[in-house]
Protein backbone atom coordinates (compact mmCIF):
# COMPACT_ATOMS: atom_id res chain seq x y z
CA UNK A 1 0.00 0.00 0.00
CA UNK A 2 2.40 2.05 0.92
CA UNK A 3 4.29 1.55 -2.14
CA UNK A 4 1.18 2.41 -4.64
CA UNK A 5 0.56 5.48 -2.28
CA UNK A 6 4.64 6.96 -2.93
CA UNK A 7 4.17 5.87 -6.75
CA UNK A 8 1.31 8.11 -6.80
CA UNK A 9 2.99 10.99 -4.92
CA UNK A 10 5.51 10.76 -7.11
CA UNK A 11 2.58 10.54 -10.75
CA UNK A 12 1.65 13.93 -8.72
CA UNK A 13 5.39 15.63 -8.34
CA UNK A 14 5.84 14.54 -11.87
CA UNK A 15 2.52 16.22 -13.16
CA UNK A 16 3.16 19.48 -11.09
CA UNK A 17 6.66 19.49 -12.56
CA UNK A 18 4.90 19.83 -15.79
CA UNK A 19 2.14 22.19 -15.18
CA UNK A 20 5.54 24.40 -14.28
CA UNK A 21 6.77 23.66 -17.37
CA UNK A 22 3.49 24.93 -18.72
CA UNK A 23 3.33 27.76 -16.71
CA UNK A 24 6.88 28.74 -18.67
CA UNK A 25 5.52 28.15 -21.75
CA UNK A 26 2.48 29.74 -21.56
CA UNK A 27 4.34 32.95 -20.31
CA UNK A 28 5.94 32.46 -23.59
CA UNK A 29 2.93 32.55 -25.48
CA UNK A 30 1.95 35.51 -23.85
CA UNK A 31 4.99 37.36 -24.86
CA UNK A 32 4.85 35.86 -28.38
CA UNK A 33 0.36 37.39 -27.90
CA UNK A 34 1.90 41.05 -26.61
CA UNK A 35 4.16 41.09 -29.57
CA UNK A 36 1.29 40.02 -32.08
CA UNK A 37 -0.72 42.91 -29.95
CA UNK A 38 2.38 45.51 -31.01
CA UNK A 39 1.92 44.23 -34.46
CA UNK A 40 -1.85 44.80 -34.62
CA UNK A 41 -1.57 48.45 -33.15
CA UNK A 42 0.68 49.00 -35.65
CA UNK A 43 -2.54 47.65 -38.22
CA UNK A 44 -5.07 50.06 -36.10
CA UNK A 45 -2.88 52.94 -36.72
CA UNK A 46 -2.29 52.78 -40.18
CA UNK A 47 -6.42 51.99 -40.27
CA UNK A 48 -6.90 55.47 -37.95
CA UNK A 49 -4.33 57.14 -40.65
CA UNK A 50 -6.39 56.32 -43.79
CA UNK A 51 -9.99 56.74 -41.76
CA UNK A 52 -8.14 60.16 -41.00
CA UNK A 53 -7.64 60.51 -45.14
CA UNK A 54 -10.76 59.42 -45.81
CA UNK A 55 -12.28 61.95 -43.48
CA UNK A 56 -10.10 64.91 -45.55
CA UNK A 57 -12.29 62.91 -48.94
CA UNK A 58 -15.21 63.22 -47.44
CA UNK A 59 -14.86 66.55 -46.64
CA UNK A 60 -13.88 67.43 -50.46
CA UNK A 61 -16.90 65.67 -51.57
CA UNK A 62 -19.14 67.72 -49.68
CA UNK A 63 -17.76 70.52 -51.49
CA UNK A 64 -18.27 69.29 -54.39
CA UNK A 65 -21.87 68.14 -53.69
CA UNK A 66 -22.57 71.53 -52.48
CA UNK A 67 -21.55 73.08 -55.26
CA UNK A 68 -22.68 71.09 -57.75
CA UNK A 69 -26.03 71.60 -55.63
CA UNK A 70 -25.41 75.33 -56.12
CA UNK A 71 -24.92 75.24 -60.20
CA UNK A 72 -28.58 73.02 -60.27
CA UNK A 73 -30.23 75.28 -58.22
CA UNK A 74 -29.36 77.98 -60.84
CA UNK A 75 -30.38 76.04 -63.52
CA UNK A 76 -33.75 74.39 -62.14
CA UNK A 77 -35.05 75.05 -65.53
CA UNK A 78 -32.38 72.52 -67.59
CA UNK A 79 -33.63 68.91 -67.26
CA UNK A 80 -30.35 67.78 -68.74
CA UNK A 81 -28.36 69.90 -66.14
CA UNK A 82 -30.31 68.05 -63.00
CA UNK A 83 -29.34 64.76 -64.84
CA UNK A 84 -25.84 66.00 -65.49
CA UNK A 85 -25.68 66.69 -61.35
CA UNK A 86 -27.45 63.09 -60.60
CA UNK A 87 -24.90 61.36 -62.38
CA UNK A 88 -22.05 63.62 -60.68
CA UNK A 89 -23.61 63.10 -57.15
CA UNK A 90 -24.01 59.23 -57.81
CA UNK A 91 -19.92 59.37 -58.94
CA UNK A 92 -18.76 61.44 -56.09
CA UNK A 93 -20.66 58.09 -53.51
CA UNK A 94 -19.12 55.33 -56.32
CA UNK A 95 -15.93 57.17 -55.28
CA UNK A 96 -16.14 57.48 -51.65
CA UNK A 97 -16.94 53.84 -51.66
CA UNK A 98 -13.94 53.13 -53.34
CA UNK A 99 -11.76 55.05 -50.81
CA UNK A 100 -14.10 53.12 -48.00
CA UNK A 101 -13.23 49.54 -49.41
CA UNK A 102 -9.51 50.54 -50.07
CA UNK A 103 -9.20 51.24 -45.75
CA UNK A 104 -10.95 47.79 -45.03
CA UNK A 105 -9.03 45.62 -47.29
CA UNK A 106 -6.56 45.63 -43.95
CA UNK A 107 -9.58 43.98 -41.67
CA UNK A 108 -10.17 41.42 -43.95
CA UNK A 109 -12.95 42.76 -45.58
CA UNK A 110 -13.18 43.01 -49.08
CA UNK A 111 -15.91 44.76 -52.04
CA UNK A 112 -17.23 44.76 -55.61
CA UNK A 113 -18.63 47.88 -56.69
CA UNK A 114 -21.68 47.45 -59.26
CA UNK A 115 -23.92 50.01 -60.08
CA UNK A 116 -25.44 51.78 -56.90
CA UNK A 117 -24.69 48.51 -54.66
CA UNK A 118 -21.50 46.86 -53.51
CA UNK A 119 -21.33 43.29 -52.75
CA UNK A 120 -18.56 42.53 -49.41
CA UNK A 121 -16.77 39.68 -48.49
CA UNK A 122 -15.81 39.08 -44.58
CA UNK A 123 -13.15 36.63 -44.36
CA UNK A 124 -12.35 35.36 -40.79
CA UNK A 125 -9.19 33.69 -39.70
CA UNK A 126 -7.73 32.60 -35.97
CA UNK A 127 -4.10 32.65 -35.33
CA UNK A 128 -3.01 32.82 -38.74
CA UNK A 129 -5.23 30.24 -40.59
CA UNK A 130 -8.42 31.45 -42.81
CA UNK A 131 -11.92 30.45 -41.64
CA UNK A 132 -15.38 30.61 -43.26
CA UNK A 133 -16.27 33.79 -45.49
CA UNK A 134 -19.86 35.39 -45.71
CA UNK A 135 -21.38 38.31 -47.92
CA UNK A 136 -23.53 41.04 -47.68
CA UNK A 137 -24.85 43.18 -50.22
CA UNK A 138 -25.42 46.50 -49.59
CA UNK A 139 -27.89 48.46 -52.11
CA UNK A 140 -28.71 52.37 -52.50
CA UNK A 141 -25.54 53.93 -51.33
CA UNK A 142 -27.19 57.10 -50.77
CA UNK A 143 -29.51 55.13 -48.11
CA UNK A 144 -27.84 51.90 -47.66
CA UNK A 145 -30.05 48.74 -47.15
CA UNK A 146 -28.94 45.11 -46.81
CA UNK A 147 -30.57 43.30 -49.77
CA UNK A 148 -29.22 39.96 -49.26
CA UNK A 149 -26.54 38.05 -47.33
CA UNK A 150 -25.03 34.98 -45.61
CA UNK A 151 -24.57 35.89 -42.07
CA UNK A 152 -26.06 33.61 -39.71
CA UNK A 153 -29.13 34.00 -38.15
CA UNK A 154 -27.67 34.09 -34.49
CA UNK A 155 -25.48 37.26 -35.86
CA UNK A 156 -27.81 39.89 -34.62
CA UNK A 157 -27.54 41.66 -38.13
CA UNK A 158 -30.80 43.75 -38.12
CA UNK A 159 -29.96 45.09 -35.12
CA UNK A 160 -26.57 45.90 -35.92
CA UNK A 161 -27.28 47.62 -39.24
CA UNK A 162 -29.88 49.91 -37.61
CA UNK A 163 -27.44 51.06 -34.98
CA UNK A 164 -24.63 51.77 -37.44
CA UNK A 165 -25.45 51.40 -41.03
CA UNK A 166 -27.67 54.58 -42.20
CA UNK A 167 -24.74 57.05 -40.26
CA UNK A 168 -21.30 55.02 -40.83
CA UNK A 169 -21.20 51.89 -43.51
CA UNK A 170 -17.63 51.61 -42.62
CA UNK A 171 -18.09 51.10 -38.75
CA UNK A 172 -21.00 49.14 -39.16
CA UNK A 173 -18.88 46.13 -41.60
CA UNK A 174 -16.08 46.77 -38.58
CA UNK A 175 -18.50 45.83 -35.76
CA UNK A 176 -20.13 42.94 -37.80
CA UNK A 177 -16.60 41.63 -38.82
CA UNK A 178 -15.55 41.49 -35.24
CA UNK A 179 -19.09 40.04 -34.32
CA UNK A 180 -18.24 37.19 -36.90
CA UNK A 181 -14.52 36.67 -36.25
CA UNK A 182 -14.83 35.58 -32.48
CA UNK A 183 -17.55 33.83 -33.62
CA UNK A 184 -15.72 31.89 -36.44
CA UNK A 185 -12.75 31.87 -33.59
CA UNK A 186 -14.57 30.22 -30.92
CA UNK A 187 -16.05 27.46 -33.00
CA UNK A 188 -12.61 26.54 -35.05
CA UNK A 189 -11.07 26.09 -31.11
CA UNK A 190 -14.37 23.82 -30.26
CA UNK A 191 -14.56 21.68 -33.35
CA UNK A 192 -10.56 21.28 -33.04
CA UNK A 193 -11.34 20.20 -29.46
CA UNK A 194 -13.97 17.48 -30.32
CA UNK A 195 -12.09 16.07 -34.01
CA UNK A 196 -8.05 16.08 -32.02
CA UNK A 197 -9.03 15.27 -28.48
CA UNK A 198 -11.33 12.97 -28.22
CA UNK A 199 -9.17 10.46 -26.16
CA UNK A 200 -8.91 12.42 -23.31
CA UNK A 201 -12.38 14.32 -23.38
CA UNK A 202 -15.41 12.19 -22.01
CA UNK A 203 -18.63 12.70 -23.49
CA UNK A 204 -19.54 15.28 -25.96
CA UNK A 205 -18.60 19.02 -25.59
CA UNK A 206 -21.82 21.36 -24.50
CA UNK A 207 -22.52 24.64 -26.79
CA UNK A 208 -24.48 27.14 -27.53
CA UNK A 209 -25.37 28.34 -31.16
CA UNK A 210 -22.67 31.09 -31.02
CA UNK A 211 -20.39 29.21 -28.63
CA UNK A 212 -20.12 31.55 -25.69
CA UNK A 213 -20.95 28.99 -23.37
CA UNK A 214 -18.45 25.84 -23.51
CA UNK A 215 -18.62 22.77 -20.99
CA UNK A 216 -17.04 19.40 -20.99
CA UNK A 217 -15.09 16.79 -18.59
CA UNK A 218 -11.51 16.03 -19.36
CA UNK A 219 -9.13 13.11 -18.11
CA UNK A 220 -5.90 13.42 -16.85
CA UNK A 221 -3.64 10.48 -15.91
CA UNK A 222 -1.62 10.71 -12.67
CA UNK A 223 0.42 7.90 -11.51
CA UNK A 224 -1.36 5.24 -13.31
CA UNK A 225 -4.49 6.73 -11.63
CA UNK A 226 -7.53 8.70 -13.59
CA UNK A 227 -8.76 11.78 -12.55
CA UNK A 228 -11.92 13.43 -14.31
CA UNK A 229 -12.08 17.35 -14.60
CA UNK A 230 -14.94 18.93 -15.52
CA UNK A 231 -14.60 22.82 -17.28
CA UNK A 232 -16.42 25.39 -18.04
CA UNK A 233 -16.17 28.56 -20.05
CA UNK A 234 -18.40 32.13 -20.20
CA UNK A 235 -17.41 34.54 -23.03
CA UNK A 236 -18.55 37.52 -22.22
CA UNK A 237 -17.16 39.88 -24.93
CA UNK A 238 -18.66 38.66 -28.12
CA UNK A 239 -15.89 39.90 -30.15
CA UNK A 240 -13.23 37.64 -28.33
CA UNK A 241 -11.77 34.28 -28.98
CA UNK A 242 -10.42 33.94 -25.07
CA UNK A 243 -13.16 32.77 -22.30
CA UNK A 244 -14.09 35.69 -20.11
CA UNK A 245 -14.58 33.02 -17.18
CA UNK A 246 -13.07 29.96 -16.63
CA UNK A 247 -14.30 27.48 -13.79
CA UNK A 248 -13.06 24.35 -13.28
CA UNK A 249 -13.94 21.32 -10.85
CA UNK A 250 -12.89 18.22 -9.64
CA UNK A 251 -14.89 15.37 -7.39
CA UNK A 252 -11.34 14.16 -5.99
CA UNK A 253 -11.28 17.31 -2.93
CA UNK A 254 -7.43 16.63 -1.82
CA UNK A 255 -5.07 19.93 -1.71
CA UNK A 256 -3.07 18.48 -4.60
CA UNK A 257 -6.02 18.74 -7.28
CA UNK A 258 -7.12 22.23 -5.81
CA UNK A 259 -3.42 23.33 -7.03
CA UNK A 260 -4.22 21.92 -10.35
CA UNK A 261 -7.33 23.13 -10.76
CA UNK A 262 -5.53 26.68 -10.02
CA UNK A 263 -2.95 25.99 -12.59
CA UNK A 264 -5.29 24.46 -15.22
CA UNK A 265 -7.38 27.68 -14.63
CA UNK A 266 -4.80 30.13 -15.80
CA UNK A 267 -4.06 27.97 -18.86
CA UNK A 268 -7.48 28.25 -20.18
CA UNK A 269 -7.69 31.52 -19.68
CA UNK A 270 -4.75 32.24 -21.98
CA UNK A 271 -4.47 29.81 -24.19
CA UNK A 272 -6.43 28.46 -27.20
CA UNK A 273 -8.97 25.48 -25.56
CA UNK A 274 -7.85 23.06 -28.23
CA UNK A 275 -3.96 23.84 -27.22
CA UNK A 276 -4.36 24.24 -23.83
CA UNK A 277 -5.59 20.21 -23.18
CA UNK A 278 -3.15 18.86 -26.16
CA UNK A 279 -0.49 20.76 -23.06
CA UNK A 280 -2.24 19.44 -19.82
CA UNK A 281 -2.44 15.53 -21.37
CA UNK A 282 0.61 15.31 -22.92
């Protein structure tokens, strides 16, 4: 007895030796995250410098509008002069959409311009590799309306197009892009999860549609001896790919699995779910 009881002690030593290890690694990571934060600063900047242009464009086009405005009230009487300034006006928005599109092809958003409508692309990605795509299609640029897309239903889209689309069609694609990256983020960690892991995770993994709400049990094997962990994660910040609230609990109540569950806390909380167990059961 005594014998399986230091060979266990020891499974324990040996599995807190390697949450340190861990620990190291996933202060790595975090350096390697702040650095891809510098990068991505750098992104915003450059996107506040050409917002910043596109602000001086859109204040030229005014100008323009106002005095083309000016010339057709003059000349009320010339049909061919109000068609003239129709077709000016509807070039002055083909161009500003242009300038738009140009400043979100660094988001990952992309746009065909036909006629008075302009088809977009949202491509999401997570840590370097490209997810799904969807498309919207915006009509009337002088009052923009969403004639048809592929966003999916849980994507509050109606609501999101009220609040931003008739004032700012560029901040409006920036909230729904973010809206549909963590999204798209959350559910590439998850299905990783369930298609790499499946050894160590019992049962199946509990969801919600937009996968803010993750819960599952996990095994981890400590001196020939299984323990079951069960985890669950909260995103609160829709936009995110990283669980807002980790909690994590064990039926086994000795000190040692307290410390894990301490340790195995902090790795969820900064680390991708799919990388974090391929860590804690390897």
């Amino acid at each position: 007895m005594e014998e399986v009881q230091n060979l266990f002690r020891e499974g324990v030593m040996s599995h807190l030796d390697r949450l340190e290890a861990l620990s190291q690694n996933l202060a790595h990571k975090q350096d390697e995250k702040r650095q891809q934060e510098t990068d991505l600063q750098e992104k915003r900047d450059l996107i506040v410098r050409l917002q910043k242009e596109r602000g001086e464009l859109r204040s030229q086009i005014q100008l323009q509008k106002e005095t083309i405005q000016a010339l057709s009230a003059r000349q009320e009487g010339s049909k061919p002069q109000v068609q003239s300034t129709q077709s000016a006006l509807q070039d002055l928005r083909l161009e500003e959409m242009k300038n738009i599109m140009e400043a979100l092809w660094f988001t990952g958003i992309s746009g065909k311009l036909k006629d008075d409508a302009v088809c977009f692309c949202i491509t999401t990605a997570f840590e370097g590799t490209y997810l799904d795509s969807y498309y919207i299609q915006v009509n009337n640029l002088r009052n923009p309306q969403i004639s048809r897309h592929s966003v999916p239903a849980f994507i509050p889209l109606s609501d999101l197009a009220k609040e931003h689309l008739p004032a700012d069609l560029k901040k409006f694609l920036h909230v729904l892009y973010e809206r549909l990256n963590g999204y798209a983020g959350r559910k590439f960690q998850a299905d990783h999860m369930e298609k790499k892991s499946p050894a160590y995770v019992a049962g199946s993994l509990q969801k919600n549609s937009l996968y803010t709400v993750l819960s599952f049990t996990y095994n981890i094997t400590i001196g020939g001896q299984t323990v079951s962990f069960t985890a669950k994660f909260l995103y609160e910040d829709l936009t995110d790919t990283l669980p807002t609230e980790v909690t994590v609990t064990c039926t086994d109540a000795e000190a040692w699995t307290q410390e894990m569950i301490s340790s195995h806390v902090s790795l969820f909380s900064g680390t991708a779910l799919h990388r974090a167990l391929d860590s804690l059961t390897t």
